[in-house]
Protein backbone atom coordinates (compact mmCIF):
# COMPACT_ATOMS: atom_id res chain seq x y z
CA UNK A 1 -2.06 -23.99 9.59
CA UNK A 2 -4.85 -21.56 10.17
CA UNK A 3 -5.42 -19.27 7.04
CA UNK A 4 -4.03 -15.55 6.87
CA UNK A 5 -6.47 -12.57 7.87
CA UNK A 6 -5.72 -9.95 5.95
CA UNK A 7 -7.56 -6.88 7.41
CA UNK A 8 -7.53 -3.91 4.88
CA UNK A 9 -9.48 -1.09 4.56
CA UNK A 10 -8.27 2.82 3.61
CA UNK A 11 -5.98 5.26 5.52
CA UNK A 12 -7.22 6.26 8.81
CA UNK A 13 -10.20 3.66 9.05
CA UNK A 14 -8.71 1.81 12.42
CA UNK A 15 -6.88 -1.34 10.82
CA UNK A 16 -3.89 -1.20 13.12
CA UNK A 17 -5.80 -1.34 16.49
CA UNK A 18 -8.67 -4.12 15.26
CA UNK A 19 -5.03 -6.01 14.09
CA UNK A 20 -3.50 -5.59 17.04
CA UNK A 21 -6.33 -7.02 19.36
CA UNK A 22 -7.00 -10.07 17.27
CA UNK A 23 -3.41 -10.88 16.87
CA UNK A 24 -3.63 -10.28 20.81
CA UNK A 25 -6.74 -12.89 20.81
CA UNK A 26 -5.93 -15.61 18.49
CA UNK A 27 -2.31 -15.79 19.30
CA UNK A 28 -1.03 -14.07 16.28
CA UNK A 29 1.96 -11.97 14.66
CA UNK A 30 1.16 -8.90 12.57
CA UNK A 31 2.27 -8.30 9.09
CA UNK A 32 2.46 -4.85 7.54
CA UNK A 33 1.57 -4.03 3.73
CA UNK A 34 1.49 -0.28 3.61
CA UNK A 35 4.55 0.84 1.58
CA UNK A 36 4.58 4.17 4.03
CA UNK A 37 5.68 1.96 6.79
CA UNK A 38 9.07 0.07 5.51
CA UNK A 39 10.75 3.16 6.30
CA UNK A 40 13.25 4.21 9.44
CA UNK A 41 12.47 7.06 11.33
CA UNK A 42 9.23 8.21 9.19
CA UNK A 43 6.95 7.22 12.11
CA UNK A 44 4.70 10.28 13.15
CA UNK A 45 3.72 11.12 9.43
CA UNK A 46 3.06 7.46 8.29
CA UNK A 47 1.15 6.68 11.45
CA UNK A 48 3.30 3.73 12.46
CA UNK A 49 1.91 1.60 15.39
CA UNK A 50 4.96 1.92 17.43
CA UNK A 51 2.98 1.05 20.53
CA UNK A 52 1.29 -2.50 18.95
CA UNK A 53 1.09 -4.97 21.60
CA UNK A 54 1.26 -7.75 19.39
CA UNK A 55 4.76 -8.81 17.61
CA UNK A 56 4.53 -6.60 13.95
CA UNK A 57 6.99 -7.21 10.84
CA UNK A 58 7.44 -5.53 7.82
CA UNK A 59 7.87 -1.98 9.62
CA UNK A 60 11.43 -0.10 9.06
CA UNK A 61 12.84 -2.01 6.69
CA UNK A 62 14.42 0.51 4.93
CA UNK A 63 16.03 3.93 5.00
CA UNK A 64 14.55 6.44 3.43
CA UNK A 65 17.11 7.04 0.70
CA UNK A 66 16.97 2.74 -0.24
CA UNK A 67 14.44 1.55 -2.63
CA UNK A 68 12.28 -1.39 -0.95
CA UNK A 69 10.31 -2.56 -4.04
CA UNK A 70 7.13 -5.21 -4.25
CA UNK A 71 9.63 -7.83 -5.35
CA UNK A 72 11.36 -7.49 -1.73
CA UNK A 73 8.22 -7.15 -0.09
CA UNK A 74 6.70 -10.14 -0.95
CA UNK A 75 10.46 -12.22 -0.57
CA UNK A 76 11.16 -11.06 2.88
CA UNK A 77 7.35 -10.98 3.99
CA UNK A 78 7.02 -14.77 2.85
CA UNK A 79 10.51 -15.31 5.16
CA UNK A 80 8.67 -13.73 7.77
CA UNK A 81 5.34 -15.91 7.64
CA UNK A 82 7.61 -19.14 7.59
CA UNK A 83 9.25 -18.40 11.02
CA UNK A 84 5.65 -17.51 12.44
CA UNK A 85 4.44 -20.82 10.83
CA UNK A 86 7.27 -22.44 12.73
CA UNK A 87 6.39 -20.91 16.28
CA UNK A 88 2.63 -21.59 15.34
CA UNK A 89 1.71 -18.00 15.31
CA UNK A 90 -1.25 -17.24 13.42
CA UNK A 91 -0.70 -14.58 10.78
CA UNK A 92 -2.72 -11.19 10.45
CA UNK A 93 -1.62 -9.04 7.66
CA UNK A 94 -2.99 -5.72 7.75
CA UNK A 95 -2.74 -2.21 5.24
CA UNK A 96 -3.73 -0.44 2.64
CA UNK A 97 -1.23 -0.89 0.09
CA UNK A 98 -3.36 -3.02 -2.36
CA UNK A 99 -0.87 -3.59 -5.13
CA UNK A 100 1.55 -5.19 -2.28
CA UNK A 101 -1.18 -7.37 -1.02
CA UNK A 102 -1.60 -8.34 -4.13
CA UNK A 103 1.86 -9.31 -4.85
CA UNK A 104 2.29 -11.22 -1.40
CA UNK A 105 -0.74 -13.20 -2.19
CA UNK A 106 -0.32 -13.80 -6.07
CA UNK A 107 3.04 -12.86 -6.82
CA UNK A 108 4.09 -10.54 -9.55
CA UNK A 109 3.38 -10.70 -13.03
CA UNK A 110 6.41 -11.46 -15.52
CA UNK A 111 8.12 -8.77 -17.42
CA UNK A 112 11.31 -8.59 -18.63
CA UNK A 113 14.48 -6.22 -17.20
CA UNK A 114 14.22 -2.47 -19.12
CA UNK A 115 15.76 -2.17 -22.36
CA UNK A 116 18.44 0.61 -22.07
CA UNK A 117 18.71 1.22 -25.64
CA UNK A 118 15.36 0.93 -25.51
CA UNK A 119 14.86 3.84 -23.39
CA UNK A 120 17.35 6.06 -25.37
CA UNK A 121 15.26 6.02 -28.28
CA UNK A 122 12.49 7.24 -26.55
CA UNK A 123 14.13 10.22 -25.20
CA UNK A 124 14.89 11.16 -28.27
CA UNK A 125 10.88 11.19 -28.72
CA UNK A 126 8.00 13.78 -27.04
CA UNK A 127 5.66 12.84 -24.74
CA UNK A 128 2.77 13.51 -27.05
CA UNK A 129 4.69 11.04 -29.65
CA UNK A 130 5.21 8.60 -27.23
CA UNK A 131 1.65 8.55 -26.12
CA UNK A 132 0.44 8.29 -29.84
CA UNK A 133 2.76 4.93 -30.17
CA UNK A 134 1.00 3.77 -26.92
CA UNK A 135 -2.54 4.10 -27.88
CA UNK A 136 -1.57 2.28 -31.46
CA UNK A 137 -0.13 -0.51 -29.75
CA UNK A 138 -1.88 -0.63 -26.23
CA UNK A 139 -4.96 1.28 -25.87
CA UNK A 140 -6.10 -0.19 -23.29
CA UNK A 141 -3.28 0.69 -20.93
CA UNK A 142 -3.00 4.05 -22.39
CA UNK A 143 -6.82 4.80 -21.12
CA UNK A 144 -5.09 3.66 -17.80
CA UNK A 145 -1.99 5.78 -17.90
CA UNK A 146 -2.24 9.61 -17.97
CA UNK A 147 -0.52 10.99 -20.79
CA UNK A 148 2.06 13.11 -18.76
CA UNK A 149 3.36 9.98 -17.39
CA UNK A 150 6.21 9.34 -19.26
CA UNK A 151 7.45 6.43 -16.85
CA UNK A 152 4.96 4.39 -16.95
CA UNK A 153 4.11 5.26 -21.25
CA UNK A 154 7.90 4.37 -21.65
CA UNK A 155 7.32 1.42 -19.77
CA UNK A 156 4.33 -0.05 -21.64
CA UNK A 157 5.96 0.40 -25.07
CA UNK A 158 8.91 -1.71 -23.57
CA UNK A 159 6.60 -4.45 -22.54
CA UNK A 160 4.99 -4.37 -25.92
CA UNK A 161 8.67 -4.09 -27.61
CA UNK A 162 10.14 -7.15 -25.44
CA UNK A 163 7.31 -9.50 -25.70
CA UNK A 164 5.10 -8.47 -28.51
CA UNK A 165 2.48 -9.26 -25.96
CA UNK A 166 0.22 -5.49 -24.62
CA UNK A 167 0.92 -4.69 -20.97
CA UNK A 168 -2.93 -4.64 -20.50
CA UNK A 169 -3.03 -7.91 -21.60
CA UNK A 170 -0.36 -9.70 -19.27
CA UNK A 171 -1.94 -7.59 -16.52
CA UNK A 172 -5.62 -9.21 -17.54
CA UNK A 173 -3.88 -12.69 -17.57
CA UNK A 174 -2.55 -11.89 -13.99
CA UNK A 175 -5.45 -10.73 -12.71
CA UNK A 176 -7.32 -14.13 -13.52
CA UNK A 177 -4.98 -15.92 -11.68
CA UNK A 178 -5.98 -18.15 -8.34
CA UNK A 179 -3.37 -17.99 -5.11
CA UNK A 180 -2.62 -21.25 -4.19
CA UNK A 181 -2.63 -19.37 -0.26
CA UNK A 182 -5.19 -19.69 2.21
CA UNK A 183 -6.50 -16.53 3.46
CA UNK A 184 -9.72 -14.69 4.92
CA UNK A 185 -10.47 -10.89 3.65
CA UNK A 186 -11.83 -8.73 5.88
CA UNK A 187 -12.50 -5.09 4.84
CA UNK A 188 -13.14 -2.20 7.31
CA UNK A 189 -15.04 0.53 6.10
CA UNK A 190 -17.42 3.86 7.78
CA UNK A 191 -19.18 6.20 5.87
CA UNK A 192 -16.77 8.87 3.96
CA UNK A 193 -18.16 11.82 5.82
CA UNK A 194 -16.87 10.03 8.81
CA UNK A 195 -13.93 8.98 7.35
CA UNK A 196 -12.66 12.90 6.72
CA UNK A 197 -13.44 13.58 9.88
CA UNK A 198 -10.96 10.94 11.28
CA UNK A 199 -8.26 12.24 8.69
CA UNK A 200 -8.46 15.75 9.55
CA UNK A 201 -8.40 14.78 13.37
CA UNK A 202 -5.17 12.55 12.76
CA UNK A 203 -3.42 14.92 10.33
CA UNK A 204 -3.46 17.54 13.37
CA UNK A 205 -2.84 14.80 16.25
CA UNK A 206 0.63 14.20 14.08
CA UNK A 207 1.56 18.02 13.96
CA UNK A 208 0.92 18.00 17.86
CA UNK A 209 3.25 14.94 18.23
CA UNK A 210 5.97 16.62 16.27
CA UNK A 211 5.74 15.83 12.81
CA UNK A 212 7.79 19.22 11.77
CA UNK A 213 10.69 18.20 13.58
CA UNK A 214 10.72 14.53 12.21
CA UNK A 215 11.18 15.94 9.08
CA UNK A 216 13.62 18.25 10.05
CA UNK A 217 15.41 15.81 11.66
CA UNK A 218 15.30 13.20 8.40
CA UNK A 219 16.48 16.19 6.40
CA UNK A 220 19.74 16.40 8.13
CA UNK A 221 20.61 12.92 6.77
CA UNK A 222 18.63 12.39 3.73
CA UNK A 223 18.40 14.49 0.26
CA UNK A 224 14.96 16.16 0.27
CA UNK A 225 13.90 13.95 -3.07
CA UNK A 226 13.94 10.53 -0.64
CA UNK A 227 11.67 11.67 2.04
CA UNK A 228 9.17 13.57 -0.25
CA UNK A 229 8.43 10.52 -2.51
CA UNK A 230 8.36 8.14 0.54
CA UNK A 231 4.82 9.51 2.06
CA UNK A 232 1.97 11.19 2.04
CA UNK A 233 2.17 14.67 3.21
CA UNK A 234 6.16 14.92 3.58
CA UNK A 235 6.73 16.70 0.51
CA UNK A 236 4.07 19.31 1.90
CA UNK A 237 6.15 19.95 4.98
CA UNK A 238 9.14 20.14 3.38
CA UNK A 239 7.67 23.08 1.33
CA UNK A 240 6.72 24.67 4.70
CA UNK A 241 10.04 24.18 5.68
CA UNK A 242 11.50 25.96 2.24
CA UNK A 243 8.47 28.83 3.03
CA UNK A 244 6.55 27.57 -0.18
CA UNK A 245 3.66 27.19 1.64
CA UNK A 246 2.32 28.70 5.09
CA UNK A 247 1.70 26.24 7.39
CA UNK A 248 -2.17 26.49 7.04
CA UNK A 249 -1.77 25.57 3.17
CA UNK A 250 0.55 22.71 4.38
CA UNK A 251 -2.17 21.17 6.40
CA UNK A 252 -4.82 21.87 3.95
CA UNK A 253 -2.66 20.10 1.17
CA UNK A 254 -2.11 16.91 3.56
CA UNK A 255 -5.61 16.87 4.71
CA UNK A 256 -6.43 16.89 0.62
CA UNK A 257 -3.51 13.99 0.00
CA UNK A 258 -5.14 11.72 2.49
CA UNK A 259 -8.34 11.98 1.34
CA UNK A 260 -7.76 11.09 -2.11
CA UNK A 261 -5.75 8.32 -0.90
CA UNK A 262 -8.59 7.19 0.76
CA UNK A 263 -10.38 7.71 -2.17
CA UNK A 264 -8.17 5.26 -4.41
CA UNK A 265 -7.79 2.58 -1.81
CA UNK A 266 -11.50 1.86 -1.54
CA UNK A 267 -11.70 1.90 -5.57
CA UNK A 268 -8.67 -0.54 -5.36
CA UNK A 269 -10.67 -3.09 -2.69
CA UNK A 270 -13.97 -2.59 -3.84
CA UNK A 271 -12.92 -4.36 -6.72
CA UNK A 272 -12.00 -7.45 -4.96
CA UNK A 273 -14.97 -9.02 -4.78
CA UNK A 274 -13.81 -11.45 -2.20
CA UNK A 275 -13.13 -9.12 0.44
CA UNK A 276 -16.13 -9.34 3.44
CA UNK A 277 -16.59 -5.35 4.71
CA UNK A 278 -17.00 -4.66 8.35
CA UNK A 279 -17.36 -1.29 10.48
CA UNK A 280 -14.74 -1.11 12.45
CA UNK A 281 -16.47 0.07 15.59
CA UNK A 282 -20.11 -2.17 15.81
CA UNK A 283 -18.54 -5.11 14.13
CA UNK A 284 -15.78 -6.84 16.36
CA UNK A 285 -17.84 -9.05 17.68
CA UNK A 286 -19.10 -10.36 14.16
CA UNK A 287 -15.42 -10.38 12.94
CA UNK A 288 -14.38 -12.37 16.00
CA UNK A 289 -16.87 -14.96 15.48
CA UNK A 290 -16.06 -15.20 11.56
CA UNK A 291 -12.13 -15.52 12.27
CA UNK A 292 -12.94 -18.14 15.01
CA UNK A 293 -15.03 -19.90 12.99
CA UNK A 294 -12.48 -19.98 9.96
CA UNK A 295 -9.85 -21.05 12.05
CA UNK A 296 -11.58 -24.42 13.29
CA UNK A 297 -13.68 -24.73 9.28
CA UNK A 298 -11.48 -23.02 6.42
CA UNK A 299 -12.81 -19.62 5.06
CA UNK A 300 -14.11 -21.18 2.29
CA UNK A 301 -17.13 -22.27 4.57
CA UNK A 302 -17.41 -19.17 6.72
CA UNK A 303 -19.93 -17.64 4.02
């Protein structure tokens, strides 16, 4: 079978639409990883590609008040890329969700279920306290973790509890780990300035094509706590909504959100070294060739 492409790249950069024509070109299916995606009826705000012309899976596959976690991601994804093996379809897997990515084409480190009792003791303990243990026992994932988040803290000391093994340190064995997949990065980038530009211009296309009123509507169904937390800018327009915010703030805020996810998705994949970067709009012809080229030689010989 021909390897993946997996086309990835941050927020707002043109992923969908280069996806879209090469699954339109080499006969091929798309596969979403963007965690704002899996959920029904949060279209406008999440920028789903309703319209693809190509066959895409791995969009609405939850409601908004369901969890959808890595763990189902990568199960149901890897369901999804053994019917498209079956019709011969070749598979393009495109987002910016890099910790999903990674799961679909590694898997997901081991850890074991959470400790309840666990967890009681350490309510019984401050934050600072907590963070104190962390840095004893882990410092290297407490210079990862800010020390207000008690989630993740708690969750580190578990690890270390459990296992006697440092969450940094199962994470570092991870990371060194080869997928036994076959798959061709390509990375879309433009220069930042250009990149805001694009942002801003999309954050106001999606208030002109209603984005108020899709959260209205999803608030007549679902508690405000599952739409907030399930995309970027919804928790903004919910505090419109509630009058916390005028609706110049509100864009200003979103505008602000998507940049810094932006931001952390390009620190994310420029760490993957094996990723090949592309501009989105002089490049097609270049990525073309390279896909073309993999598909009749293996990626490992594109380079």
């Amino acid at each position: 079978m021909n390897p993946w492409i997996v086309i990835v790249g941050p927020t707002a950069v043109g992923k969908s639409e280069l996806a879209d024509n090469l699954a339109l070109a080499f006969n091929g299916e798309i596969i979403s990883c963007d965690s704002q995606l899996f959920y029904k009826g949060m279209d406008i705000g999440t920028a789903k590609p309703l319209e693809s012309k190509a066959p895409m899976h791995m969009i609405d596959c939850a409601l908004p008040s369901e969890a959808f976690d890595v763990n189902q991601y990568r199960t149901k994804t890897l369901d999804v890329i053994a019917g498209m093996s079956t019709r011969k379809k070749s598979v393009f897997i495109v987002g910016g969700s890099g910790f999903y990515l990674r799961a679909l084409l590694k898997g997901v480190y081991e850890t074991h279920a959470p400790d309840n009792n666990f967890r009681k003791l350490c309510v019984l303990k401050d934050l600072k306290t907590l963070y104190d243990e962390l840095c004893d026992v882990d410092p290297q994932s407490a210079l990862s973790i800010h020390p207000n988040d008690k989630y993740r803290i708690v969750r580190a000391l578990e690890v270390f509890n459990q296992t006697g093994k440092k969450l940094s340190q199962i994470k570092s064995e991870f990371e060194k780990k080869e997928s036994h997949l076959n798959f061709l990065k390509i990375g879309l980038t433009i220069p930042k300035t250009q990149l805001h530009v694009k942002i801003e211009k999309r954050v106001d296309l999606m208030f002109e094509n209603g984005w108020v009123q899709e959260v209205q509507n999803l608030l007549q169904t679902y508690q405000l706590r599952d739409i907030a937390s399930k995309g970027i800018g919804y928790g903004a327009i919910i505090d419109y909504l509630q009058k916390n915010l005028s609706f110049e703030e509100c864009r200003l805020r979103i505008i602000h959100e998507t940049k810094q996810l932006a931001k952390k998705q390009m620190t994310w994949f420029r760490a993957d070294k094996t990723i090949q970067w592309f501009h989105p709009q002089f490049d097609n012809e270049r990525i073309s060739w390279v896909i073309n080229f993999c598909f009749k030689n293996g990626p490992m010989s594109a380079f």
